[in-house]
N, C-alpha and C. Protein backbone atom coordinates (compact mmCIF):
# COMPACT_ATOMS: atom_id res chain seq x y z
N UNK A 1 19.48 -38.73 1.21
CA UNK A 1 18.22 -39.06 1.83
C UNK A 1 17.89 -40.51 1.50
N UNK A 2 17.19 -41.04 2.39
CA UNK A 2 16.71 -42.54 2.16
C UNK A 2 15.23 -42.34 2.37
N UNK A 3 14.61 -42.91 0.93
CA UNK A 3 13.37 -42.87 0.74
C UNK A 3 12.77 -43.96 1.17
N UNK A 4 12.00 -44.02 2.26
CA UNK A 4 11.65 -45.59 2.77
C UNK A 4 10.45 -45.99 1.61
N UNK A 5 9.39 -45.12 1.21
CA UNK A 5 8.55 -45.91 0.05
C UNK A 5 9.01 -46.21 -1.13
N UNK A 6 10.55 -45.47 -1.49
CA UNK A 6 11.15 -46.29 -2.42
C UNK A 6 12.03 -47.52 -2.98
N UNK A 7 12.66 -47.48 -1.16
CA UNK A 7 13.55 -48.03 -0.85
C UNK A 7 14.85 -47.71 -1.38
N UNK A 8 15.17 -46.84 -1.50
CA UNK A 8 16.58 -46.25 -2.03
C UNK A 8 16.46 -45.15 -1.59
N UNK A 9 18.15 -44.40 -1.59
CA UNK A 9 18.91 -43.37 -1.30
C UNK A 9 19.41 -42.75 -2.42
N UNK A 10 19.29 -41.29 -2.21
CA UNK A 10 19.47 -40.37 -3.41
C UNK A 10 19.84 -39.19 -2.80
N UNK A 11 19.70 -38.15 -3.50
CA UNK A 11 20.18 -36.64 -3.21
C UNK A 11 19.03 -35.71 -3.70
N UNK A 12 18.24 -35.36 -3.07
CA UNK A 12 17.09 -34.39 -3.05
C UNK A 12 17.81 -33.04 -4.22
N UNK A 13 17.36 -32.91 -4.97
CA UNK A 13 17.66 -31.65 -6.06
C UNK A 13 16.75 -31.02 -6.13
N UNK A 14 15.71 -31.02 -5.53
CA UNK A 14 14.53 -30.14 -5.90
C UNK A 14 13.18 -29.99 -5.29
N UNK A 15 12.63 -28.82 -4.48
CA UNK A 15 11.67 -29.17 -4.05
C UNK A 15 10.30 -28.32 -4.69
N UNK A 16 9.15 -29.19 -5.30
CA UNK A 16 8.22 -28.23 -6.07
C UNK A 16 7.08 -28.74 -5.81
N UNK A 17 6.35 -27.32 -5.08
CA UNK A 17 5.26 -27.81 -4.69
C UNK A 17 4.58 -28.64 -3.59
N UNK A 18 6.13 -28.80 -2.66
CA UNK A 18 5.82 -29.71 -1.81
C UNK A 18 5.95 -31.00 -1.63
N UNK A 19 6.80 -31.31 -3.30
CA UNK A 19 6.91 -32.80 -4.07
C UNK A 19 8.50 -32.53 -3.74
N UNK A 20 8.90 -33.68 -3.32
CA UNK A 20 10.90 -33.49 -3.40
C UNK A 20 11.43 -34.71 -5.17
N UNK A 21 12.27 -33.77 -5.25
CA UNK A 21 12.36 -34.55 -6.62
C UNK A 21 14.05 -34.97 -5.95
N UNK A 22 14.14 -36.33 -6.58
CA UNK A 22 15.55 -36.94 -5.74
C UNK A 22 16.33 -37.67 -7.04
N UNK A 23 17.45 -37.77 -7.08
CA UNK A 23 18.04 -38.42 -8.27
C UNK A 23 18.64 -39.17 -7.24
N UNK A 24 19.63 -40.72 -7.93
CA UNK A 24 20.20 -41.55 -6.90
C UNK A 24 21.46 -41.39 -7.16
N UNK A 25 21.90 -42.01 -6.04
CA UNK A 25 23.05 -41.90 -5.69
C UNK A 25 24.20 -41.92 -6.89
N UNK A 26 24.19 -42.40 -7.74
CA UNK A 26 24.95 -43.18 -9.00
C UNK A 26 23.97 -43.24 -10.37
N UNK A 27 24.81 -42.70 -11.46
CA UNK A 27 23.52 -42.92 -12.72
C UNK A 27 22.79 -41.76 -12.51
N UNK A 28 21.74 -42.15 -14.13
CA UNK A 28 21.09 -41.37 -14.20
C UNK A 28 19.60 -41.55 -13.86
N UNK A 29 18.62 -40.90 -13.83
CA UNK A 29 17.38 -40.43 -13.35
C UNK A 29 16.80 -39.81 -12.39
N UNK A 30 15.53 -39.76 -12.09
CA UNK A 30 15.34 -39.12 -10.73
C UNK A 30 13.67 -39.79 -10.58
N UNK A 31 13.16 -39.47 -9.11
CA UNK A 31 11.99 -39.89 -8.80
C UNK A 31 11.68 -38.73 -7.84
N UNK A 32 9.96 -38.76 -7.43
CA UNK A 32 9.56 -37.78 -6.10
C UNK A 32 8.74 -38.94 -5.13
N UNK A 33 8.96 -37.53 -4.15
CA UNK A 33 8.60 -38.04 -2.66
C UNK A 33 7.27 -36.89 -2.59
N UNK A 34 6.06 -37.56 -2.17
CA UNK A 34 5.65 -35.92 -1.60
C UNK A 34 5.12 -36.13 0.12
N UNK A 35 6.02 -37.06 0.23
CA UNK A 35 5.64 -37.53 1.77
C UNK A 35 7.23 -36.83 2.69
N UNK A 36 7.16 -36.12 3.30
CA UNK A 36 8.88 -36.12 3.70
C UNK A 36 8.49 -36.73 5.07
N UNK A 37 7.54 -37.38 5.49
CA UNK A 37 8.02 -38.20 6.89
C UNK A 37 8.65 -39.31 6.48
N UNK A 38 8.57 -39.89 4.99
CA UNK A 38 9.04 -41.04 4.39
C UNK A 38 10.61 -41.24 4.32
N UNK A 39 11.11 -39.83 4.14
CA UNK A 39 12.49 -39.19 3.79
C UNK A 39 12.92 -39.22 5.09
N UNK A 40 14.34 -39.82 5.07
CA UNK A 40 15.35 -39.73 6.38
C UNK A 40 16.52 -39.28 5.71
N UNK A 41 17.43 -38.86 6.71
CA UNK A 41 18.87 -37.66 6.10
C UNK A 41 19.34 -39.30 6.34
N UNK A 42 20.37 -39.27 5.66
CA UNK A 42 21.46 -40.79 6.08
C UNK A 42 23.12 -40.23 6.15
N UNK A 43 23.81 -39.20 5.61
CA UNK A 43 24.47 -38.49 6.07
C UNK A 43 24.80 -37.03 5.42
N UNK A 44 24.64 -36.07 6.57
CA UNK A 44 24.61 -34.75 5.95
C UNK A 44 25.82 -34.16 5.73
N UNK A 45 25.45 -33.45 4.17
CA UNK A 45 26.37 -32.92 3.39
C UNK A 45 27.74 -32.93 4.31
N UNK A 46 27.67 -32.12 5.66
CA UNK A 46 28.76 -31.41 5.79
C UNK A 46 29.59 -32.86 6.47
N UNK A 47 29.43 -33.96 6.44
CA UNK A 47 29.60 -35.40 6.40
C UNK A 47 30.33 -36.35 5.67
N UNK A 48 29.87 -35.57 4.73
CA UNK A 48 30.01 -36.19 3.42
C UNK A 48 31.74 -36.20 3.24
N UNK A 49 32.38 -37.37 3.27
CA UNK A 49 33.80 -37.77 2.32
C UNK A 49 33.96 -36.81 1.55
N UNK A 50 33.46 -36.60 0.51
CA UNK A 50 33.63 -35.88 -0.73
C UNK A 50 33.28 -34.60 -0.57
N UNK A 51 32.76 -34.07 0.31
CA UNK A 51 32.18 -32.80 0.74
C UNK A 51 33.64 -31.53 0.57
């Protein structure tokens, strides 16, 4: 997913409450979204190289 108010791309792990919790692409941490019009897919799983 690409978070446009964050400006980065990550992988959604969690949704609570309505809040999406996203870690990035590489490394460690994570951040939330609780906007998902903000959130765009950029390529889905079944997409995915590594899939």
């Amino acid at each position: 997913m690409h978070d446009e108010d964050a400006a980065r791309s990550g992988i959604v792990t969690d949704v609570r409450s309505g809040t999406y919790v996203i870690r990035p692409l590489q490394g460690p941490g994570e951040w939330t979204s609780e906007d998902s019009k903000k959130l765009t897919t950029v390529v889905p799983r079944e997409e995915r190289q590594d899939a």
